[in-house]
C-alpha atoms as a PDB file:
ATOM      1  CA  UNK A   1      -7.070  -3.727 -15.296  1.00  0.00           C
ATOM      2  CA  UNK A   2      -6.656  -7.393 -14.398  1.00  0.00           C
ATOM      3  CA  UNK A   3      -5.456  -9.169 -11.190  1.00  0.00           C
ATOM      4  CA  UNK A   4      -4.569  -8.026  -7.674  1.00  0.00           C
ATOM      5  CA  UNK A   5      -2.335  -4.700  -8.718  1.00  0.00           C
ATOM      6  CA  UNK A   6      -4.960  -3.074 -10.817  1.00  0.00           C
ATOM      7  CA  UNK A   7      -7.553  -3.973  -8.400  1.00  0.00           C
ATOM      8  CA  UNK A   8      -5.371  -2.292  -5.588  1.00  0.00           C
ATOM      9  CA  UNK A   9      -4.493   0.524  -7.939  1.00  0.00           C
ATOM     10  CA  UNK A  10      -8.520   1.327  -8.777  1.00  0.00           C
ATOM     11  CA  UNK A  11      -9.385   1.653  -5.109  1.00  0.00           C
ATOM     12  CA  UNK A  12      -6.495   2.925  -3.119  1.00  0.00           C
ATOM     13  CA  UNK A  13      -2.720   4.563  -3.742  1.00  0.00           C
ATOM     14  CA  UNK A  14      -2.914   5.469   0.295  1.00  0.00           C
ATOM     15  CA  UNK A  15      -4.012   3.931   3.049  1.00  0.00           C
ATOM     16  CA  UNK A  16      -4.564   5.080   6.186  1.00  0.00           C
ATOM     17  CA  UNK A  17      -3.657   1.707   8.114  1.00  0.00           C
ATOM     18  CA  UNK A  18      -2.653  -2.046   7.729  1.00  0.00           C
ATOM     19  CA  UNK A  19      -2.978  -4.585  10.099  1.00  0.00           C
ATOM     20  CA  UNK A  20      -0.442  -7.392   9.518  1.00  0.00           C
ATOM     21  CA  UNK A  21      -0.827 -11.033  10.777  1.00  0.00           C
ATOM     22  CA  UNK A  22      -1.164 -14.353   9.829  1.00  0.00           C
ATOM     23  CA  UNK A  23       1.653 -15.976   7.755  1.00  0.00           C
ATOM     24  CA  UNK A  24       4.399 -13.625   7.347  1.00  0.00           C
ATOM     25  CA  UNK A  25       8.068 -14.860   5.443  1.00  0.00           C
ATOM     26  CA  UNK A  26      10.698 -12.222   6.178  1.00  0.00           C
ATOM     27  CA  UNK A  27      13.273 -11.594   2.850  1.00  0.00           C
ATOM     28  CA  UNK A  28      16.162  -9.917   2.394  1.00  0.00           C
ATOM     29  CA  UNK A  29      16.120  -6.974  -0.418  1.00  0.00           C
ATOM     30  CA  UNK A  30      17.798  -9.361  -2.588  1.00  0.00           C
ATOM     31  CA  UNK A  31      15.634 -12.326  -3.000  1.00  0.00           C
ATOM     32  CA  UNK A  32      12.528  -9.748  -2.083  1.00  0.00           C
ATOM     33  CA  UNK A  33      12.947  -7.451  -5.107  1.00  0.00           C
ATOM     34  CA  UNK A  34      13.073  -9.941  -7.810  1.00  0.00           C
ATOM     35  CA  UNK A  35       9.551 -11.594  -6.845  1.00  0.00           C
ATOM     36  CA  UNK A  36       8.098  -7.886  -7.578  1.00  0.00           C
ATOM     37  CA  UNK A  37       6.446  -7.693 -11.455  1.00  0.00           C
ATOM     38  CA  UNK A  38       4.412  -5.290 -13.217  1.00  0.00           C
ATOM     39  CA  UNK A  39       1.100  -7.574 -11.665  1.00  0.00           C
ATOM     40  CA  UNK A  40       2.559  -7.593  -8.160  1.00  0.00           C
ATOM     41  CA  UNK A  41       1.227  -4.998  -5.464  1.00  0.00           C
ATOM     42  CA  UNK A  42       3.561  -3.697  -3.225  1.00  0.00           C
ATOM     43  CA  UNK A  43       2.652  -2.050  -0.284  1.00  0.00           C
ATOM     44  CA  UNK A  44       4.640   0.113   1.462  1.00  0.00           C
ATOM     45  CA  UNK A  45       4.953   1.995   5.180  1.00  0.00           C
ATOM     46  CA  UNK A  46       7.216   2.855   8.137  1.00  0.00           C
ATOM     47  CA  UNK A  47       7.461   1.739  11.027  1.00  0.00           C
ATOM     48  CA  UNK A  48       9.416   2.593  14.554  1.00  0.00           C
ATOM     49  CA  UNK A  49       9.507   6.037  16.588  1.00  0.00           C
ATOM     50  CA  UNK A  50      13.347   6.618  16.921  1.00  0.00           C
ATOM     51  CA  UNK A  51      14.633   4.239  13.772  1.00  0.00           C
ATOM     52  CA  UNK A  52      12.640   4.221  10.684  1.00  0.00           C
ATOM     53  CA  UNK A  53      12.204   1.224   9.198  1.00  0.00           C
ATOM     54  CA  UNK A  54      10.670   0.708   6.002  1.00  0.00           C
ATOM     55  CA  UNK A  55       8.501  -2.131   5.561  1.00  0.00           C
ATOM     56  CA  UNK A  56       7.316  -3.926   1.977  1.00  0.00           C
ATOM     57  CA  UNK A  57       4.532  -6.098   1.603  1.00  0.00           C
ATOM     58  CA  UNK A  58       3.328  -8.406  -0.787  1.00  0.00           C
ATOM     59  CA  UNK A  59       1.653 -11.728  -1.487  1.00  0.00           C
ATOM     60  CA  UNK A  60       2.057 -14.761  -3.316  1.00  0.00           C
ATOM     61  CA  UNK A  61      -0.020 -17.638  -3.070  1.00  0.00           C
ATOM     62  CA  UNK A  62      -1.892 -16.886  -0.300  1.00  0.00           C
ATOM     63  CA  UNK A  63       1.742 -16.430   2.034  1.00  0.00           C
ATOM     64  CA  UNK A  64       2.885 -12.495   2.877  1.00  0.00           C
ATOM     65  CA  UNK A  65       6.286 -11.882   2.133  1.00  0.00           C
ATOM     66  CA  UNK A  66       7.765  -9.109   3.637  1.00  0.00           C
ATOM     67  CA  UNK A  67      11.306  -7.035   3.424  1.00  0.00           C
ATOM     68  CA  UNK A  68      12.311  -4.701   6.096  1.00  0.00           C
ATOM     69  CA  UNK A  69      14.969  -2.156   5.595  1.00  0.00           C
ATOM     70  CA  UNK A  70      16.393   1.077   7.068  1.00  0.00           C
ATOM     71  CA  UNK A  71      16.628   3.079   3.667  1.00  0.00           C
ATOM     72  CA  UNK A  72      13.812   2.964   0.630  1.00  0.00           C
ATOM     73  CA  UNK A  73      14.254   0.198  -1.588  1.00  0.00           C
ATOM     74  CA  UNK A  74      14.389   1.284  -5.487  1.00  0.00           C
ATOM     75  CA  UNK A  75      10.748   0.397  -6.305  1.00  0.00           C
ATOM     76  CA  UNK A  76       7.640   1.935  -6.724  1.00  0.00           C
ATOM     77  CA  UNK A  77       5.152   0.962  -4.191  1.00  0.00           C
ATOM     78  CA  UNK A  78       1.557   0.289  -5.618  1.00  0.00           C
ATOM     79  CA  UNK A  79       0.206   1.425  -2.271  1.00  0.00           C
ATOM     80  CA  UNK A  80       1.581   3.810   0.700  1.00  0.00           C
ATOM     81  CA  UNK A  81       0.107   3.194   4.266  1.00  0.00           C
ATOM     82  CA  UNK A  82       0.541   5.616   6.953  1.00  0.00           C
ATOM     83  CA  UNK A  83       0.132   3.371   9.704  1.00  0.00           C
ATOM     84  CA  UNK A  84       1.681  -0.512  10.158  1.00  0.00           C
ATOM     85  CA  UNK A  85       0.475  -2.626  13.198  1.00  0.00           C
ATOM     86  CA  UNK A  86       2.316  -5.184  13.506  1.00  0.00           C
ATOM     87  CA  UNK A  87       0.532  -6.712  16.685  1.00  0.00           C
ATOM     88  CA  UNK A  88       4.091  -7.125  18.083  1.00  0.00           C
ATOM     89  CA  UNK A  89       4.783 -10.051  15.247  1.00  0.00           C
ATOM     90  CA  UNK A  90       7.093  -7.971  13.225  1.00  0.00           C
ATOM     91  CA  UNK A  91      10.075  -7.219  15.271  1.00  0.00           C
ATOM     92  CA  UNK A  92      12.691  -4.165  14.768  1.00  0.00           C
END
């Protein structure tokens, strides 16, 4: 497997925790979902204690791009974290 997504997919399908910072572009589902290819990993997690947001991840060119939603999105994340910190940057 080549690139970033089999790379991803050979060491991890879970992770136990991502810390997000750095240069983050919020997108709406509709411009997000389009970027996403079969090379593209996409991770995925939830985040909030009363509302659930979920939160996509992925990178092009060095810049995070990021979709945040209150239902799943119809794709298949390449990798499924069980804990987001945010730092406070992401903001629900």
């Amino acid at each position: 497997m080549a690139g970033a997504a089999g790379t991803a997919a050979i060491y991890a399908t879970y992770a136990r925790r991502v810390l997000v910072g750095g240069l983050l572009v919020e997108m709406d589902s509709d411009k997000f979902i389009p970027m996403i290819d079969s090379k593209t990993t996409v991770i995925h997690g939830e985040l909030g204690k009363l509302k659930k947001y979920h939160l996509y991840f992925i990178v092009r060119d060095g810049i995070t791009m990021y979709c945040k939603t209150m239902s799943p999105l119809s794709i298949m994340p390449s990798i499924e974290v069980e804990k987001i910190d945010t730092g406070g940057v992401i903001k629900l």
